[in-house]
Each structure stands twice: as C-alpha cells, then as structure tokens.
C-alpha atoms as a PDB file:
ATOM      1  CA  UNK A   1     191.511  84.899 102.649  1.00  0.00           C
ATOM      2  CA  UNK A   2     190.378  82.202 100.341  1.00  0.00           C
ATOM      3  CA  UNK A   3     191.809  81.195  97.304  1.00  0.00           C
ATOM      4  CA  UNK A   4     189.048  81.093  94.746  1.00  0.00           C
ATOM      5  CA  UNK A   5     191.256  78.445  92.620  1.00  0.00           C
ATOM      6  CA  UNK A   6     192.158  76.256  94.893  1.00  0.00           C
ATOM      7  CA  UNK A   7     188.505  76.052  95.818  1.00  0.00           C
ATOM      8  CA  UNK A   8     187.115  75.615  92.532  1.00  0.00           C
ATOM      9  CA  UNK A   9     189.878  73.136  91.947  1.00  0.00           C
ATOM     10  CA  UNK A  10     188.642  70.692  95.157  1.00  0.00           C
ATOM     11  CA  UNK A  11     185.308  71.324  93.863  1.00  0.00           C
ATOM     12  CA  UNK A  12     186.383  69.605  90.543  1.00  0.00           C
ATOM     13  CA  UNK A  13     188.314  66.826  92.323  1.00  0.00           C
ATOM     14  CA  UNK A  14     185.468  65.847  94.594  1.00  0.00           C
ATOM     15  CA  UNK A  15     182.663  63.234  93.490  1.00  0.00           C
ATOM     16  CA  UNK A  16     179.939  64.780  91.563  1.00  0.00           C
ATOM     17  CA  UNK A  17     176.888  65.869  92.215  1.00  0.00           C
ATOM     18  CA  UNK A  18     174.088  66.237  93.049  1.00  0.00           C
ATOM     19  CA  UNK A  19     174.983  64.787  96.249  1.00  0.00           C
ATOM     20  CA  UNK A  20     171.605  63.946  98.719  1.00  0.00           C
ATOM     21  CA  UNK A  21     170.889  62.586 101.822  1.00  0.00           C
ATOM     22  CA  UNK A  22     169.724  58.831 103.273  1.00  0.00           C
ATOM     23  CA  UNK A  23     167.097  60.027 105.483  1.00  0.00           C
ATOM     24  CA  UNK A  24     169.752  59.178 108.643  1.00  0.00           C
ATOM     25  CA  UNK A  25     172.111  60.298 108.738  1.00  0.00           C
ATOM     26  CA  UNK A  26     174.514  59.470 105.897  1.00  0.00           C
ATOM     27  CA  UNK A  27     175.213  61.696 102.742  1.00  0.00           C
ATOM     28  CA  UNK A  28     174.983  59.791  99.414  1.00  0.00           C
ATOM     29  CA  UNK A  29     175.885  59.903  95.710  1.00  0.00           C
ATOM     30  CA  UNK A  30     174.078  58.102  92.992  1.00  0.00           C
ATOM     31  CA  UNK A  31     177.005  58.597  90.804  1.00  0.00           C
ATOM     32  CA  UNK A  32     179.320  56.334  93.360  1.00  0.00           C
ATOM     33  CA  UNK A  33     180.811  53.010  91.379  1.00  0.00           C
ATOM     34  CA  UNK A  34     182.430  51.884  94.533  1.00  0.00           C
ATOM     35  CA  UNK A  35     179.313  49.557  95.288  1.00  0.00           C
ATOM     36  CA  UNK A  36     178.695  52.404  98.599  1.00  0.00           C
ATOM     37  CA  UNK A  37     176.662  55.571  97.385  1.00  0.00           C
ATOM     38  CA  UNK A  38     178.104  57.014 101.276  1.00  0.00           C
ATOM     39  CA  UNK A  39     180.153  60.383 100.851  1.00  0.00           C
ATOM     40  CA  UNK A  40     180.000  61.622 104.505  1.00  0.00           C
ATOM     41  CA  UNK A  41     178.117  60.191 108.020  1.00  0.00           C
ATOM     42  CA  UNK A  42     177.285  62.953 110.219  1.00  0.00           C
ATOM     43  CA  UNK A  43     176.598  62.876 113.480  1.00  0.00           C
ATOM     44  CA  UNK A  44     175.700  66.840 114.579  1.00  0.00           C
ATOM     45  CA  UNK A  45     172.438  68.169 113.201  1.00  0.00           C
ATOM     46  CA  UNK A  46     172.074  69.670 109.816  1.00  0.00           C
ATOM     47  CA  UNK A  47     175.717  69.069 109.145  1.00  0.00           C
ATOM     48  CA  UNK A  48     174.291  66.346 105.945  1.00  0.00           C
ATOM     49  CA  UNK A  49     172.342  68.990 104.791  1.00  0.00           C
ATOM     50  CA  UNK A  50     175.317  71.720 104.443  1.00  0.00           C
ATOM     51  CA  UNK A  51     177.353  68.909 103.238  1.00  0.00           C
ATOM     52  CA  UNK A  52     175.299  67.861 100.528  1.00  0.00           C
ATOM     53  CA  UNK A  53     173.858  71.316  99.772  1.00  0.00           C
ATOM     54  CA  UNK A  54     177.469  72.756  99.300  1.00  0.00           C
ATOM     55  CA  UNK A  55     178.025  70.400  96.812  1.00  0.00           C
ATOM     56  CA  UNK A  56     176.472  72.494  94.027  1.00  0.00           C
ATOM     57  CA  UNK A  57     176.260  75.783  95.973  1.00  0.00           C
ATOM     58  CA  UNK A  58     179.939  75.701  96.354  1.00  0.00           C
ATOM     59  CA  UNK A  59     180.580  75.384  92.433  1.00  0.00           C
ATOM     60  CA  UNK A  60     177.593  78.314  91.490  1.00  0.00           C
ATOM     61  CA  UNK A  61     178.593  80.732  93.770  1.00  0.00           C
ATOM     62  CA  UNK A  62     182.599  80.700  92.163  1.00  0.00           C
ATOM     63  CA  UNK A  63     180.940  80.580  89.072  1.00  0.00           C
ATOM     64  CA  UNK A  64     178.820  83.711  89.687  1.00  0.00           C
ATOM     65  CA  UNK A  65     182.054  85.085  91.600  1.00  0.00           C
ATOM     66  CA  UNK A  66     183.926  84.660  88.380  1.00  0.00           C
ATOM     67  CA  UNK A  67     181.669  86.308  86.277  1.00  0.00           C
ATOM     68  CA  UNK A  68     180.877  89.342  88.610  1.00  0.00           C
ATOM     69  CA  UNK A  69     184.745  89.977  89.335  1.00  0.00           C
ATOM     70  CA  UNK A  70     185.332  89.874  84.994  1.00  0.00           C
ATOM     71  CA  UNK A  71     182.233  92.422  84.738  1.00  0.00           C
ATOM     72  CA  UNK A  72     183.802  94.630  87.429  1.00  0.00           C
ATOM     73  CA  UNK A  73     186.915  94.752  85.212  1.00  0.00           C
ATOM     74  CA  UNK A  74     184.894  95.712  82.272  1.00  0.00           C
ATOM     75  CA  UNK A  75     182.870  98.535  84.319  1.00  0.00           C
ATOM     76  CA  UNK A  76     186.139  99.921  85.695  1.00  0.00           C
ATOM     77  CA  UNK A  77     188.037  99.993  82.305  1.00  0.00           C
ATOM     78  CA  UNK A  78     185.008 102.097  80.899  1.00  0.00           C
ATOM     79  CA  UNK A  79     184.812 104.282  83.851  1.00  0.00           C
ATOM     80  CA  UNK A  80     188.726 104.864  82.638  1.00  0.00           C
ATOM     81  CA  UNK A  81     187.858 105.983  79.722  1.00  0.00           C
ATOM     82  CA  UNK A  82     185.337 107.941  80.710  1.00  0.00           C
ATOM     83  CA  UNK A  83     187.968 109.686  83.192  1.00  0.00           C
ATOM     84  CA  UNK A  84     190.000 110.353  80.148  1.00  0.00           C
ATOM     85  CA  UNK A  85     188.004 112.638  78.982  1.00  0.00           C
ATOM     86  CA  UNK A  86     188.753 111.593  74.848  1.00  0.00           C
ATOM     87  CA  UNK A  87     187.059 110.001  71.737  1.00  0.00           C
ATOM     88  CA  UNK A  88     183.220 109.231  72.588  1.00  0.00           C
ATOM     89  CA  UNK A  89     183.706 110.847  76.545  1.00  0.00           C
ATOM     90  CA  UNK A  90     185.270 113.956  74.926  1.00  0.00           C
ATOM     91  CA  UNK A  91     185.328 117.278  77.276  1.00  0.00           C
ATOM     92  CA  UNK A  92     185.037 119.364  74.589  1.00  0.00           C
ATOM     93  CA  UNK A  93     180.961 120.048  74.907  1.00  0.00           C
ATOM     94  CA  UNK A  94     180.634 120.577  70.900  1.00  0.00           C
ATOM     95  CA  UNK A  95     182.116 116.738  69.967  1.00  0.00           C
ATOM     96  CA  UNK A  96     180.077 115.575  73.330  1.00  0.00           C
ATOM     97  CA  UNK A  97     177.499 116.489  71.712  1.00  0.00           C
ATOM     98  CA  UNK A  98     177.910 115.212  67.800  1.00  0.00           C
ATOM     99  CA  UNK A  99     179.148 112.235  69.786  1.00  0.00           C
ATOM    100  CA  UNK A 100     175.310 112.007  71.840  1.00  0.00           C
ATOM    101  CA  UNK A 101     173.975 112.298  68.887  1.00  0.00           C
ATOM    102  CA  UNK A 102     175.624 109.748  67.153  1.00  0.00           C
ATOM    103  CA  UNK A 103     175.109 107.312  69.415  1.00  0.00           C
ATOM    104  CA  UNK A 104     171.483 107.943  69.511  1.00  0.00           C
ATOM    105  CA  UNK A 105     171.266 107.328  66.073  1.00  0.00           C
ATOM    106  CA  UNK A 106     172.662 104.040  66.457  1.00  0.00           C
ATOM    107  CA  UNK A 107     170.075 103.094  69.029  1.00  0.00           C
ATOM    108  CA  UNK A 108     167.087 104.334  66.864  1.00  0.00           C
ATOM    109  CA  UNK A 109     168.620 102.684  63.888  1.00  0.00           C
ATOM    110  CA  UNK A 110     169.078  99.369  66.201  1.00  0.00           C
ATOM    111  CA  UNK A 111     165.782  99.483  67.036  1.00  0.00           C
ATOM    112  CA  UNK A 112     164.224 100.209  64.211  1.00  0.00           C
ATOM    113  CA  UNK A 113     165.444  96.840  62.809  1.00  0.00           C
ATOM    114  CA  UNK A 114     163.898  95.337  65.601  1.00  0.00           C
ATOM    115  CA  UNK A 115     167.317  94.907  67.674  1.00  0.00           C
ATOM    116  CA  UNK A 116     168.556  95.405  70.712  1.00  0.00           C
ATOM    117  CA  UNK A 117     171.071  98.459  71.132  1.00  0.00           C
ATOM    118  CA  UNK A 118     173.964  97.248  72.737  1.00  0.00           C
END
C-alpha cells in the first residue's frame, strides 16, 4: 500500500513543474538553474511522456485524494448522526416533522434573499 505522505512529500522535493519533453528523447525543465534543463533520458517508448506527465498528475490526483478522503469523513459523521436518531434526525415523527419544516423555512428564506441554502 502506498503512503499518500511520503508521496506527496517526493512530489514536493522533486524539481518543479511543468516538466516537458525535447522532442528525443530527453525530459526537460525550464525551471533548471544548473545550466542543463535534462531531468530524465529515456530510452523505452513513452516512458518521457509518463515521466513528464506524472509530474503534475502525481501532485492533483493526492490533492483530489485529500479532499475526497476529508469529504468522506464529513458524509460519514452525518450519516452518524443520522443513525442516532436525535436533534434534527429525531425518531419521534411529530419533532421530524416541526424539524422538516423548519428547515424548509430556512431554504425558502435563503432563497428568497437570493442565496444559496446550504
């Protein structure tokens, strides 16, 4: 199994991007002060092009990760309180319902003013 921090971690250690390609066979960076914009020669077939691609896919897709794992967290605390049974989720059908109706007059309200209801 990966380690999402570690990889995120090389990702910030490694020369930036973008990273491209010198028509050969060579992968470059325009961000190089060395005096050599080389990163990587490759000699199999579309290896430059993973290399250099990876470069920012590698750093969006732990990004996206990141954010998709925290909104999971968020979706499975609510469904917990949902479970529960209490306050807004009560399972007593009478405060269920003042508690529907509440809440849609906060949306109406919401949009009324010309907001978004959250």
């Amino acid at each position: 199994m990966r380690d999402i921090a570690k990889d995120k971690e090389l990702c910030e250690k490694a020369t930036p991007g973008p990273w491209g390609l010198d028509g050969i066979d060579r992968v470059i960076s325009p961000t190089l002060e060395s005096g050599s914009d080389a990163i990587a020669d490759c000699y199999y077939l579309n290896d430059d092009d993973f290399i250099a691609e990876s470069r920012e896919a590698l750093p969006h897709y732990i990004d996206r990760t990141e954010k998709a794992e925290a909104r999971v967290r968020e979706l499975e605390e609510a469904l917990r309180e949902i479970a529960k049974g209490e306050g807004p989720f009560s399972r007593d059908h009478l405060k269920h319902a003042a508690n529907c109706i509440e809440s849609m007059k906060n949306i109406a309200i919401t949009a009324l003013a010309g907001g978004m209801a959250p």
